[in-house]
PDB file of N, CA and C in Angstrom:
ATOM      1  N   UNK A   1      93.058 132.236  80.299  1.00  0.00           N
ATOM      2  CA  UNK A   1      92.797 131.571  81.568  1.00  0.00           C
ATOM      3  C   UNK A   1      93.626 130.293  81.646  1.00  0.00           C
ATOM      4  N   UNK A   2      93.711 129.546  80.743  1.00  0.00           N
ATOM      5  CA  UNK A   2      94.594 128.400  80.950  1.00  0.00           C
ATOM      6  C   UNK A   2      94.305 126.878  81.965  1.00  0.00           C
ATOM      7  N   UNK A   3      93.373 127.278  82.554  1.00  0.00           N
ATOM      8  CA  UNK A   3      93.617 125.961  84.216  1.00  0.00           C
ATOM      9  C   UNK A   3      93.109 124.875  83.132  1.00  0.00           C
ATOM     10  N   UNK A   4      94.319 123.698  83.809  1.00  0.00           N
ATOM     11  CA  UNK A   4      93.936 122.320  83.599  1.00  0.00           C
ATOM     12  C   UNK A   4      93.185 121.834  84.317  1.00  0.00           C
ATOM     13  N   UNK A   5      92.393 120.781  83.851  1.00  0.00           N
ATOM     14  CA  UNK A   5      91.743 119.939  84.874  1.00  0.00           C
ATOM     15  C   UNK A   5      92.180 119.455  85.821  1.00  0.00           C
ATOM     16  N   UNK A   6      91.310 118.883  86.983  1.00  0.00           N
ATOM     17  CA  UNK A   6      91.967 118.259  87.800  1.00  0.00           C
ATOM     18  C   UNK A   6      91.045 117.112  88.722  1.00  0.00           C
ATOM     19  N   UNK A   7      91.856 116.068  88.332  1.00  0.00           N
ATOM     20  CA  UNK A   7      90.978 114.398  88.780  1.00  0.00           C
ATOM     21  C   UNK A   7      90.942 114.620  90.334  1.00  0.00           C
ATOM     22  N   UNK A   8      89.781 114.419  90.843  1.00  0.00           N
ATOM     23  CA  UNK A   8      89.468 114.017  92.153  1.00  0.00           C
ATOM     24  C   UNK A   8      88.603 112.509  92.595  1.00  0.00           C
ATOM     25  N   UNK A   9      88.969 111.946  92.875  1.00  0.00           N
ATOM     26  CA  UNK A   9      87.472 110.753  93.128  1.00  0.00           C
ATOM     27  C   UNK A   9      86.503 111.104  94.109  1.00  0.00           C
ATOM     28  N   UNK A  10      85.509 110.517  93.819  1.00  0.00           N
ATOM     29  CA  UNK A  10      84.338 110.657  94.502  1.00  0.00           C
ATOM     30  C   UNK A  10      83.374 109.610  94.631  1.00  0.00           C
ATOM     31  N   UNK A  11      82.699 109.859  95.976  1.00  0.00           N
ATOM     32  CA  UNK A  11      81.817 108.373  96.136  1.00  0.00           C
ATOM     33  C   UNK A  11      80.358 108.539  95.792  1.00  0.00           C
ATOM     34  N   UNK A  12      80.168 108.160  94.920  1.00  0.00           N
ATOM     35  CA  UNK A  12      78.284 108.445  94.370  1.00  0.00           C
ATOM     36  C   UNK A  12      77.747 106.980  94.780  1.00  0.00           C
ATOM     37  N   UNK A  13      76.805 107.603  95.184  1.00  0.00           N
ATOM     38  CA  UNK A  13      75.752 106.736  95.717  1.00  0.00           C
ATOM     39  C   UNK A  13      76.614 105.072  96.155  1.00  0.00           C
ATOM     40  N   UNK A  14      77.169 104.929  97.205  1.00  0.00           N
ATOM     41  CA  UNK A  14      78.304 104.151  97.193  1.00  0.00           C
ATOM     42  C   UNK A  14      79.604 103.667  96.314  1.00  0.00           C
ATOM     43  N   UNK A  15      79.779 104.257  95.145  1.00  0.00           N
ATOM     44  CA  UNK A  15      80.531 103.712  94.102  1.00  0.00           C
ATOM     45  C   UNK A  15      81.791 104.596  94.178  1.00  0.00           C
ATOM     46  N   UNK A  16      82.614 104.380  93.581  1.00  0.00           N
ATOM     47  CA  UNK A  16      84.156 105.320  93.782  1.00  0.00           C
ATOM     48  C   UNK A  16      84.225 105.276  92.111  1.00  0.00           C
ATOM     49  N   UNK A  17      84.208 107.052  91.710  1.00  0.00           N
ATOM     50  CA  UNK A  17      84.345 107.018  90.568  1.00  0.00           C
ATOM     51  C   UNK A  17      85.448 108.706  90.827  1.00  0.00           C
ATOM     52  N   UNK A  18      86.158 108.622  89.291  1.00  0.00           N
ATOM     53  CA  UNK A  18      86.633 109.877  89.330  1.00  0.00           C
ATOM     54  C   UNK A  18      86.259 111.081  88.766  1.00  0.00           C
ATOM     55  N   UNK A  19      86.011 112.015  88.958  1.00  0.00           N
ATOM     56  CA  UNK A  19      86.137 113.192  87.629  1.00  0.00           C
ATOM     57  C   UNK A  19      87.234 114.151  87.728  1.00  0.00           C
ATOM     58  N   UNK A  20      86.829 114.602  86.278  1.00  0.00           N
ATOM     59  CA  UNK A  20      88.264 116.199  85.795  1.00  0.00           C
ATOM     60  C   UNK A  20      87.257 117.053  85.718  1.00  0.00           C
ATOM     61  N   UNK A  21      87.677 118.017  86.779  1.00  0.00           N
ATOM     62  CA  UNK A  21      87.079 119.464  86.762  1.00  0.00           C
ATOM     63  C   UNK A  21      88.339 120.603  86.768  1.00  0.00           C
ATOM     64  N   UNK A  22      87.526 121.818  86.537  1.00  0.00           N
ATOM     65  CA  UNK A  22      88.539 122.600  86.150  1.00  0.00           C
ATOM     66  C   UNK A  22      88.589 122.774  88.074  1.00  0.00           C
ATOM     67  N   UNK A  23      89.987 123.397  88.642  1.00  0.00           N
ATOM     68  CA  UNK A  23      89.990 123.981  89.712  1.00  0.00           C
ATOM     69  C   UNK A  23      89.224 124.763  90.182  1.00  0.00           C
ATOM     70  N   UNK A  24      88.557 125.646  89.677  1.00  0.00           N
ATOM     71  CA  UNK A  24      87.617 126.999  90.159  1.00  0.00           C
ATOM     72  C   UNK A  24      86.294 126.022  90.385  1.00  0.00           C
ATOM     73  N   UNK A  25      85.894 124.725  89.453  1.00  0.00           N
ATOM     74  CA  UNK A  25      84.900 124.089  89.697  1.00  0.00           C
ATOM     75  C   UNK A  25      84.817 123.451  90.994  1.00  0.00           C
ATOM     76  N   UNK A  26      85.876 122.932  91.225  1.00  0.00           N
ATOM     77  CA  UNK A  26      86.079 121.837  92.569  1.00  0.00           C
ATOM     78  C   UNK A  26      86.094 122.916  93.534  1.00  0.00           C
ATOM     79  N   UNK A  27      86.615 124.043  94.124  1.00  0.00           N
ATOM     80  CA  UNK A  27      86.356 125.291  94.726  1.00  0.00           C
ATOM     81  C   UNK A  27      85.303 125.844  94.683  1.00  0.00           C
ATOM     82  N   UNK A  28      84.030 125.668  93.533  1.00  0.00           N
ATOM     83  CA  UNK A  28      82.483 125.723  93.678  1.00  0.00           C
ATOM     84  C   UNK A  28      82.109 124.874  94.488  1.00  0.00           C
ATOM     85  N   UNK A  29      82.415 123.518  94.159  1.00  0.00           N
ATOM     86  CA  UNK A  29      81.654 122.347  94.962  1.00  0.00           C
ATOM     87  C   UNK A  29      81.534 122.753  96.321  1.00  0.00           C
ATOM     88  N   UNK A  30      82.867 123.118  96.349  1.00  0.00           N
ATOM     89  CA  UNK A  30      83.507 122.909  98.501  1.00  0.00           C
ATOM     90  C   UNK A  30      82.326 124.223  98.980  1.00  0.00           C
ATOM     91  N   UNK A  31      82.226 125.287  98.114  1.00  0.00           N
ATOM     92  CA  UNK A  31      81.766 126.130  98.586  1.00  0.00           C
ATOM     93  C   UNK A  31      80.577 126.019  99.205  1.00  0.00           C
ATOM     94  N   UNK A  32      79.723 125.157  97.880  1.00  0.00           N
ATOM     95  CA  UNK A  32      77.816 124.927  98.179  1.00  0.00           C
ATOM     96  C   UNK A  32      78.091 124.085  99.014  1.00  0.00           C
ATOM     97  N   UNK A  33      79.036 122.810  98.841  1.00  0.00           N
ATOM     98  CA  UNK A  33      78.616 121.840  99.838  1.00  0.00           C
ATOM     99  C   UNK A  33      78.844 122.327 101.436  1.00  0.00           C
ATOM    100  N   UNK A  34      79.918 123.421 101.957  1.00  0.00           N
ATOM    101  CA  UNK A  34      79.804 124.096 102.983  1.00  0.00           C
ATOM    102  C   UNK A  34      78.532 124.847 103.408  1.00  0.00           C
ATOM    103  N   UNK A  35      77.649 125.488 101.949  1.00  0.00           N
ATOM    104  CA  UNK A  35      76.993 126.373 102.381  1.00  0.00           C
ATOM    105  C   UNK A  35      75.333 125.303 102.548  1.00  0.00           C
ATOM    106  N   UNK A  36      75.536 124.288 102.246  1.00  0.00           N
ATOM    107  CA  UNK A  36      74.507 122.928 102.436  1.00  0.00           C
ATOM    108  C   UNK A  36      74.708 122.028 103.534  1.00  0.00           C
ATOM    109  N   UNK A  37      75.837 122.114 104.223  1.00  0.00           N
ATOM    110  CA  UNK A  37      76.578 120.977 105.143  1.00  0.00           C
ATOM    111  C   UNK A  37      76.144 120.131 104.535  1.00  0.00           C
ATOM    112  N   UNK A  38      76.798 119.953 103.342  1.00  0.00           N
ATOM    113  CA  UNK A  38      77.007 118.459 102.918  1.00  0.00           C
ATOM    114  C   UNK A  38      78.350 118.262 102.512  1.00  0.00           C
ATOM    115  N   UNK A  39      78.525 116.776 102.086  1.00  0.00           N
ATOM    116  CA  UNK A  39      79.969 116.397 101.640  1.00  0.00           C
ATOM    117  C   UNK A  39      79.553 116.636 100.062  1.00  0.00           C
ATOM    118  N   UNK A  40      81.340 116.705  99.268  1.00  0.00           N
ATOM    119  CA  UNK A  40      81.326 116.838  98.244  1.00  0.00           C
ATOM    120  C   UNK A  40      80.158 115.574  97.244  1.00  0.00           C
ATOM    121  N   UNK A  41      81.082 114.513  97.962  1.00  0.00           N
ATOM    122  CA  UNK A  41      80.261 113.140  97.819  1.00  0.00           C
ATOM    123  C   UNK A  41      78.728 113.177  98.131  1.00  0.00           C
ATOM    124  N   UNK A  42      77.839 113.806  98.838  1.00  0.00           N
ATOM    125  CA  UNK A  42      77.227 113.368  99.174  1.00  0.00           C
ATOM    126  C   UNK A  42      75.949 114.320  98.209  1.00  0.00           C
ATOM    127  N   UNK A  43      76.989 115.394  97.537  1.00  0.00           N
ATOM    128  CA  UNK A  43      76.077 116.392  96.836  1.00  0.00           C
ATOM    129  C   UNK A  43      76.166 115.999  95.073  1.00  0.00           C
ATOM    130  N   UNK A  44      77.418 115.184  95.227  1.00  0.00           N
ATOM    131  CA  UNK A  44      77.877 114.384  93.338  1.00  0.00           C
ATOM    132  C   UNK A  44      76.613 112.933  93.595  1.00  0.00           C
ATOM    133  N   UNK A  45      76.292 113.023  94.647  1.00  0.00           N
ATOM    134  CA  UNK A  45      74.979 111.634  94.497  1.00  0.00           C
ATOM    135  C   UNK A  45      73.803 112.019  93.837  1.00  0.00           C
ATOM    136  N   UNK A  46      73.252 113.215  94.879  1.00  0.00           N
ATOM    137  CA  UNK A  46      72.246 113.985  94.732  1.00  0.00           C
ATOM    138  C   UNK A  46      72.107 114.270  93.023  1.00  0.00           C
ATOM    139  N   UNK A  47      73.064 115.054  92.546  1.00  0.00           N
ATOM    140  CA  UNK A  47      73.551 115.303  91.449  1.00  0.00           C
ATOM    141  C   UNK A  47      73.279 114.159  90.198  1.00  0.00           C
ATOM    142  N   UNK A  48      73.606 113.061  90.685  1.00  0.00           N
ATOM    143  CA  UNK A  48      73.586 111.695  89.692  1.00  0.00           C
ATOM    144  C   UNK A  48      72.373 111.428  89.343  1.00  0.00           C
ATOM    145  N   UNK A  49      71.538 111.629  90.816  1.00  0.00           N
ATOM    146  CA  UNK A  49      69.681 111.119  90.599  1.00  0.00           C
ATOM    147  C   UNK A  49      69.404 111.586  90.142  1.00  0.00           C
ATOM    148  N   UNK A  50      69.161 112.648  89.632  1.00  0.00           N
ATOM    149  CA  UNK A  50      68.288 114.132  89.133  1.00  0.00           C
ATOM    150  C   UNK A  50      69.116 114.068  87.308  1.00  0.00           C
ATOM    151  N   UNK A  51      70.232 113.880  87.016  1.00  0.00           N
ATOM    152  CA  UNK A  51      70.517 114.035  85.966  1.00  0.00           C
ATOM    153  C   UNK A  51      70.090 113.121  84.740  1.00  0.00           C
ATOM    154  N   UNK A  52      70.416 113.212  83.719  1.00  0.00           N
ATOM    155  CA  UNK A  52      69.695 113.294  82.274  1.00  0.00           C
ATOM    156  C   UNK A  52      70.515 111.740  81.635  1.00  0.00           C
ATOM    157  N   UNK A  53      70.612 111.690  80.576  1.00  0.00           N
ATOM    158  CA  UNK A  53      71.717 111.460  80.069  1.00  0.00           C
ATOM    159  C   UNK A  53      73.435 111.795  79.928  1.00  0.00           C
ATOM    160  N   UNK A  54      72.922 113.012  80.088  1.00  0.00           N
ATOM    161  CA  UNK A  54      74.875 113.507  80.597  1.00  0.00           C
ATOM    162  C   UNK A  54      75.909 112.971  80.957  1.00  0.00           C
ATOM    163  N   UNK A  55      77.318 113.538  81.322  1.00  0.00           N
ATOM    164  CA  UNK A  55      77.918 112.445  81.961  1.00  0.00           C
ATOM    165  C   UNK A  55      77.977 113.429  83.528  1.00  0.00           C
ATOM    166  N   UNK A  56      78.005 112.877  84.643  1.00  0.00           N
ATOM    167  CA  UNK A  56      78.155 113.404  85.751  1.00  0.00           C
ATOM    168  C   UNK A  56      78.670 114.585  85.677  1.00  0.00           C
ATOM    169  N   UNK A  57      80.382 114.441  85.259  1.00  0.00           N
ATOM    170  CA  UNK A  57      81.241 115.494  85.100  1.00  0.00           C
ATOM    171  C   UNK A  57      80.477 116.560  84.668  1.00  0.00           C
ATOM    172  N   UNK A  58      79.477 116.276  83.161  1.00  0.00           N
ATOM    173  CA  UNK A  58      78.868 117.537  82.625  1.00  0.00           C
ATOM    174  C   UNK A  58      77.342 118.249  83.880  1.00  0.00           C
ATOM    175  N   UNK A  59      77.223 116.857  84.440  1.00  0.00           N
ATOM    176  CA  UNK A  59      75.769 117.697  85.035  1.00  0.00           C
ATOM    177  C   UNK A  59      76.595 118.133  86.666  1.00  0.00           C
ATOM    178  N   UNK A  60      77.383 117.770  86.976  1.00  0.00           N
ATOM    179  CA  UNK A  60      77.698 118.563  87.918  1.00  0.00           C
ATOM    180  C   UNK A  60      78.580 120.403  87.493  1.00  0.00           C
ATOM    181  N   UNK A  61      79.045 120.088  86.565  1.00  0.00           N
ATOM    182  CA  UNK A  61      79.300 121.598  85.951  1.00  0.00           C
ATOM    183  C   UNK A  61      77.681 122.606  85.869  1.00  0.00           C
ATOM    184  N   UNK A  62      76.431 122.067  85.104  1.00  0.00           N
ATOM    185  CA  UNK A  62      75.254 122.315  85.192  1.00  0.00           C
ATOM    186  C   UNK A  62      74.497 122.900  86.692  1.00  0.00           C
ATOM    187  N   UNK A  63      74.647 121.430  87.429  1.00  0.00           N
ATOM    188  CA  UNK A  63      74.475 121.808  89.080  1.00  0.00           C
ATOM    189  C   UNK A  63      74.875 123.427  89.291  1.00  0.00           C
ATOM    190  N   UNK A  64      76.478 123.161  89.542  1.00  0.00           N
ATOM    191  CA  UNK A  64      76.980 124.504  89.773  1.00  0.00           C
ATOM    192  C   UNK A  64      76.762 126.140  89.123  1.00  0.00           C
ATOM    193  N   UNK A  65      76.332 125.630  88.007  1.00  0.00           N
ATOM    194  CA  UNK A  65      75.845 127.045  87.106  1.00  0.00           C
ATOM    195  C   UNK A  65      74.839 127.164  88.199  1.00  0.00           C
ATOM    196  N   UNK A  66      73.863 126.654  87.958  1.00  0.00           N
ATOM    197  CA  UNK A  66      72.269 126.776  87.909  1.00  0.00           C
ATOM    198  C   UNK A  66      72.193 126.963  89.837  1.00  0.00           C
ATOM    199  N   UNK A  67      73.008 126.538  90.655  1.00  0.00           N
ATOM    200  CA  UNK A  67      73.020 126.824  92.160  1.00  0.00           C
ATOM    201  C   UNK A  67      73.354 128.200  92.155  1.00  0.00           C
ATOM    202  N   UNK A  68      74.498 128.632  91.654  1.00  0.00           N
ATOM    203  CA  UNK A  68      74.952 130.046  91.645  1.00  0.00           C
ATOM    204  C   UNK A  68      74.117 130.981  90.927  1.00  0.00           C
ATOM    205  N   UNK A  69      73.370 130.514  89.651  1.00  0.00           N
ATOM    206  CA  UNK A  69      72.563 131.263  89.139  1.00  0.00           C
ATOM    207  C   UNK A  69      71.329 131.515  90.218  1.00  0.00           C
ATOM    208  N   UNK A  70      70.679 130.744  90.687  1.00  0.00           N
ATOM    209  CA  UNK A  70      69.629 130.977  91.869  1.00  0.00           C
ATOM    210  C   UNK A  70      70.242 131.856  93.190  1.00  0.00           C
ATOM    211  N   UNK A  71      71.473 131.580  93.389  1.00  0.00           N
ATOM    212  CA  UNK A  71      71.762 132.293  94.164  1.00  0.00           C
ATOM    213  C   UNK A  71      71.729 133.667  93.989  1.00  0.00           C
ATOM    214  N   UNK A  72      71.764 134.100  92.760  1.00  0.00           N
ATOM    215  CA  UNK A  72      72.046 135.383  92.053  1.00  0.00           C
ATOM    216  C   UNK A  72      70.815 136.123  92.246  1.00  0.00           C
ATOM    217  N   UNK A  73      69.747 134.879  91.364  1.00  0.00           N
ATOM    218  CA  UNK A  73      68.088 135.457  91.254  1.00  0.00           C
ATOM    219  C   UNK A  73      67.437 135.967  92.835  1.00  0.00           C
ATOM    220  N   UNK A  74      67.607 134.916  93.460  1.00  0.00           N
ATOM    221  CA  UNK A  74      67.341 135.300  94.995  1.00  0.00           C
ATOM    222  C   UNK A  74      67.953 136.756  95.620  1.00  0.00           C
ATOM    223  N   UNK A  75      69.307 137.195  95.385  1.00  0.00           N
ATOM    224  CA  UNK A  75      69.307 138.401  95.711  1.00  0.00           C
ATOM    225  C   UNK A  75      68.355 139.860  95.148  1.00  0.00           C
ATOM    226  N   UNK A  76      67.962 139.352  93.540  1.00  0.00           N
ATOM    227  CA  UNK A  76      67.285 140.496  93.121  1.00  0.00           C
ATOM    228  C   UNK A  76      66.025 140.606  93.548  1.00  0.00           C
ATOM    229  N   UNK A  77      65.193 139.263  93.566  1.00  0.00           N
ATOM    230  CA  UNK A  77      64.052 139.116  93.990  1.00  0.00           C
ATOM    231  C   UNK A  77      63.555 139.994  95.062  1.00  0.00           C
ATOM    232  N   UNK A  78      64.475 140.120  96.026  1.00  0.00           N
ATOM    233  CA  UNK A  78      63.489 140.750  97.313  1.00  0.00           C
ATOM    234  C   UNK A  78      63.190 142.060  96.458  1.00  0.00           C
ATOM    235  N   UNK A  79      64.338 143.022  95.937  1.00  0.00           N
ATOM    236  CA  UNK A  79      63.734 144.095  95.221  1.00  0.00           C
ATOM    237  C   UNK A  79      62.618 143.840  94.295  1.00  0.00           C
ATOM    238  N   UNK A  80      62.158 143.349  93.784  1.00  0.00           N
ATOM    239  CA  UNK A  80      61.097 142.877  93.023  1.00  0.00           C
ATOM    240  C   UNK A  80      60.392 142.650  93.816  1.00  0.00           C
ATOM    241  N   UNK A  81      59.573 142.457  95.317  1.00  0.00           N
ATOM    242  CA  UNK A  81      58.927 142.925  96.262  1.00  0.00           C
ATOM    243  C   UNK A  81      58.630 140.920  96.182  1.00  0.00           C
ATOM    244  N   UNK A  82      59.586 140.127  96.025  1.00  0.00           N
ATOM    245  CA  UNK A  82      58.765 139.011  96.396  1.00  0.00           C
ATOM    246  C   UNK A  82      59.533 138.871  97.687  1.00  0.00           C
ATOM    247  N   UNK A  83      58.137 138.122  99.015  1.00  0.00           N
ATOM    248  CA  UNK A  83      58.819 137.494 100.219  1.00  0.00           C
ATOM    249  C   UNK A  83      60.327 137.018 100.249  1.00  0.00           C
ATOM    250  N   UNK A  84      61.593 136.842 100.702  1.00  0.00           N
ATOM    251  CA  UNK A  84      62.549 135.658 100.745  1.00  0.00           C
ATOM    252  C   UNK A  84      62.078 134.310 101.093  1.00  0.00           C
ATOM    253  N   UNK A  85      61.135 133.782 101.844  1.00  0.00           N
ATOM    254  CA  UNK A  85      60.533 133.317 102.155  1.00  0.00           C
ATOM    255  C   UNK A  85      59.923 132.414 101.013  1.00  0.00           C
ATOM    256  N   UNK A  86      59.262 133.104 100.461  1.00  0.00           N
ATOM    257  CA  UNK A  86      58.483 132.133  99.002  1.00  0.00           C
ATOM    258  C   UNK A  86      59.592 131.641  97.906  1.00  0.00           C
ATOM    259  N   UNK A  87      60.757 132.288  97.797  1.00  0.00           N
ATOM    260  CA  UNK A  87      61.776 131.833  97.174  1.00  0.00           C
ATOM    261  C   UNK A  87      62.499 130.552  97.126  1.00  0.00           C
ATOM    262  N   UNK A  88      62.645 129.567  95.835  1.00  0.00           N
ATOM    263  CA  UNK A  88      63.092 128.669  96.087  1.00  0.00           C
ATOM    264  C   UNK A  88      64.561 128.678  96.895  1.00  0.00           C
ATOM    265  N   UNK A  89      64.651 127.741  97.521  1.00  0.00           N
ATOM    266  CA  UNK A  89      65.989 127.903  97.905  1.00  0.00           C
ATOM    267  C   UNK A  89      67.113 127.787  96.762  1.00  0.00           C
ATOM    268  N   UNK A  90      68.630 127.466  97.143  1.00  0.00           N
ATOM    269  CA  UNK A  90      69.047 127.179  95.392  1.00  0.00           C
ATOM    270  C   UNK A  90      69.525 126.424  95.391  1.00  0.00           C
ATOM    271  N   UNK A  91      69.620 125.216  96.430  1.00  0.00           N
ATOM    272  CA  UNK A  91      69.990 123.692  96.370  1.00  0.00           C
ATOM    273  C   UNK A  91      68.708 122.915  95.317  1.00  0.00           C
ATOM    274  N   UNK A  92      67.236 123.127  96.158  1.00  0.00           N
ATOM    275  CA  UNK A  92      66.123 122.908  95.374  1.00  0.00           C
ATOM    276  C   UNK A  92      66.488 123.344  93.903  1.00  0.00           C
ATOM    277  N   UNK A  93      66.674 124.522  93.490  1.00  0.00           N
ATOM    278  CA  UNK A  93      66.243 125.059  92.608  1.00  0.00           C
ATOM    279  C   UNK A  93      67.470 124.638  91.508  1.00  0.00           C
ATOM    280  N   UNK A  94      68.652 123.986  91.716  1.00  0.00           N
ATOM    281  CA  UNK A  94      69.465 123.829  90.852  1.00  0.00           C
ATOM    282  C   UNK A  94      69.409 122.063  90.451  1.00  0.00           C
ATOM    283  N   UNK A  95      68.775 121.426  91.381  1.00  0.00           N
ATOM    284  CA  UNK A  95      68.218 120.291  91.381  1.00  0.00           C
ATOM    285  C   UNK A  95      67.180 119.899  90.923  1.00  0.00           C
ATOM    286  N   UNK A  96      66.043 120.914  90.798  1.00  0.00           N
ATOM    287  CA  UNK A  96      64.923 120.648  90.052  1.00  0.00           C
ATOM    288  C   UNK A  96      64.015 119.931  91.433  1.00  0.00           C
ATOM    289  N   UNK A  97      64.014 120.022  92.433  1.00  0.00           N
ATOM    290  CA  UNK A  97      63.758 119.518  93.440  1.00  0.00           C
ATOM    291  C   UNK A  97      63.252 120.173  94.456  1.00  0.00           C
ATOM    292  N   UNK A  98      62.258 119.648  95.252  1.00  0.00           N
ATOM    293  CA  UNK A  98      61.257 120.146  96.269  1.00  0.00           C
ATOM    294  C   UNK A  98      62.468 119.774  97.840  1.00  0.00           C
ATOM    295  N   UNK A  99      61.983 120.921  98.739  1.00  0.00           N
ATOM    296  CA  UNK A  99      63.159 120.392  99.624  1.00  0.00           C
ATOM    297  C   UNK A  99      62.555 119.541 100.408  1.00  0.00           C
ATOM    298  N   UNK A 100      61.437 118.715 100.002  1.00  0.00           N
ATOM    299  CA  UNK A 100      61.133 117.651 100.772  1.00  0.00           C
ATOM    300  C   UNK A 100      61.497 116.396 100.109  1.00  0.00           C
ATOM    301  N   UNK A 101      61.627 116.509  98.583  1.00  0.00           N
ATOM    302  CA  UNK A 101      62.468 115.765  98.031  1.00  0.00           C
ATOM    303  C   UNK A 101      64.189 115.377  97.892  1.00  0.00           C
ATOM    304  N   UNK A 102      63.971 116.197  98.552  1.00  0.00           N
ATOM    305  CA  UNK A 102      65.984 115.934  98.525  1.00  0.00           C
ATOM    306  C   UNK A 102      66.401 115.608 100.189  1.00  0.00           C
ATOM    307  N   UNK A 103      65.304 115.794 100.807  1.00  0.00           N
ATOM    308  CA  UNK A 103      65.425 115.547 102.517  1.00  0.00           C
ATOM    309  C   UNK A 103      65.173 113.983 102.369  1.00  0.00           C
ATOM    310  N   UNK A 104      64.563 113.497 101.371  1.00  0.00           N
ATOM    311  CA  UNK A 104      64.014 112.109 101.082  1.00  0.00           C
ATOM    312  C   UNK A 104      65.051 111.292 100.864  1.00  0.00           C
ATOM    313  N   UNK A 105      65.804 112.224  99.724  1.00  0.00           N
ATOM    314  CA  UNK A 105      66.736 111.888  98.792  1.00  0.00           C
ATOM    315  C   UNK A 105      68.326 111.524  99.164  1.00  0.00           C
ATOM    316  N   UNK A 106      68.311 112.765 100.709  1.00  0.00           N
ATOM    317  CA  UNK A 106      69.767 112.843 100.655  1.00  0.00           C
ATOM    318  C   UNK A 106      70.759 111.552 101.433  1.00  0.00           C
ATOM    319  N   UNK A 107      71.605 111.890 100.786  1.00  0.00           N
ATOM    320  CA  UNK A 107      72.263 110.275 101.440  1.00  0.00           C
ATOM    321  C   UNK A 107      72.637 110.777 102.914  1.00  0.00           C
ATOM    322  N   UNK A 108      72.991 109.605 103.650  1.00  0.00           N
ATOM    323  CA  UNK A 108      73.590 109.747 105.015  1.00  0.00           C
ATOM    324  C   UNK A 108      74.179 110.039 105.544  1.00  0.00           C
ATOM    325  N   UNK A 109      75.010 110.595 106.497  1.00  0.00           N
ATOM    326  CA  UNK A 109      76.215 110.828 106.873  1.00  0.00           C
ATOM    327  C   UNK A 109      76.882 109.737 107.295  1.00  0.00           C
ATOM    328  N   UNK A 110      77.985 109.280 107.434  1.00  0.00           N
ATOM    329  CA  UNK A 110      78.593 108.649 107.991  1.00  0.00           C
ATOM    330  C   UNK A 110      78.468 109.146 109.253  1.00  0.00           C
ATOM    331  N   UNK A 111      78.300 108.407 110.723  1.00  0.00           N
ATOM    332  CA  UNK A 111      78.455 108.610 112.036  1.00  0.00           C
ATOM    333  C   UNK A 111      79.973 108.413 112.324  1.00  0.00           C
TER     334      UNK A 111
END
């Protein structure tokens, strides 16, 4: 596979910081944050609150597993006869987060 990283900056929770992600990662981000209407920035915030000790770089790699992994679970589920409905969503669910908590949580848009 080979891909180098690649530095992008980003604004967390007002601050301008950079990270190195691999390409296919930064092409995850754009994806959820399209499929969230959110900004990249505004989902590397979200991301910051909720994380551990880690370093960003590592819990946003995490984020992205664990969004796509829910995304995954959610398709099998309905066969498994649960509602879609009762299913976490997989913004919540890769966040560890209630979606009334991240409606709390989420930063602003710029107007």
């Amino acid at each position: 596979m080979g891909t180098s990283l690649k530095s992008h900056n980003v604004v967390v929770n007002g601050h301008r910081t950079s990270m190195r992600l691999e390409p296919e990662m930064w092409e995850a981000l754009r994806d959820i944050s399209l499929r969230e209407n959110l900004s990249i920035n505004q989902l590397c915030s979200l991301v910051n609150k909720v994380r551990d000790r880690s370093s960003l770089t590592s819990a946003v790699r995490v984020f992205a597993l664990a969004y796509f992994r829910s995304v995954a679970a959610n398709l099998d589920e309905p066969a498994a006869g649960r509602h879609p409905m009762t299913m976490p969503q997989p913004l919540d669910a890769a966040l560890g987060l209630t979606r009334q908590q991240i409606v709390a949580e989420r930063p602003q848009r710029p107007v």
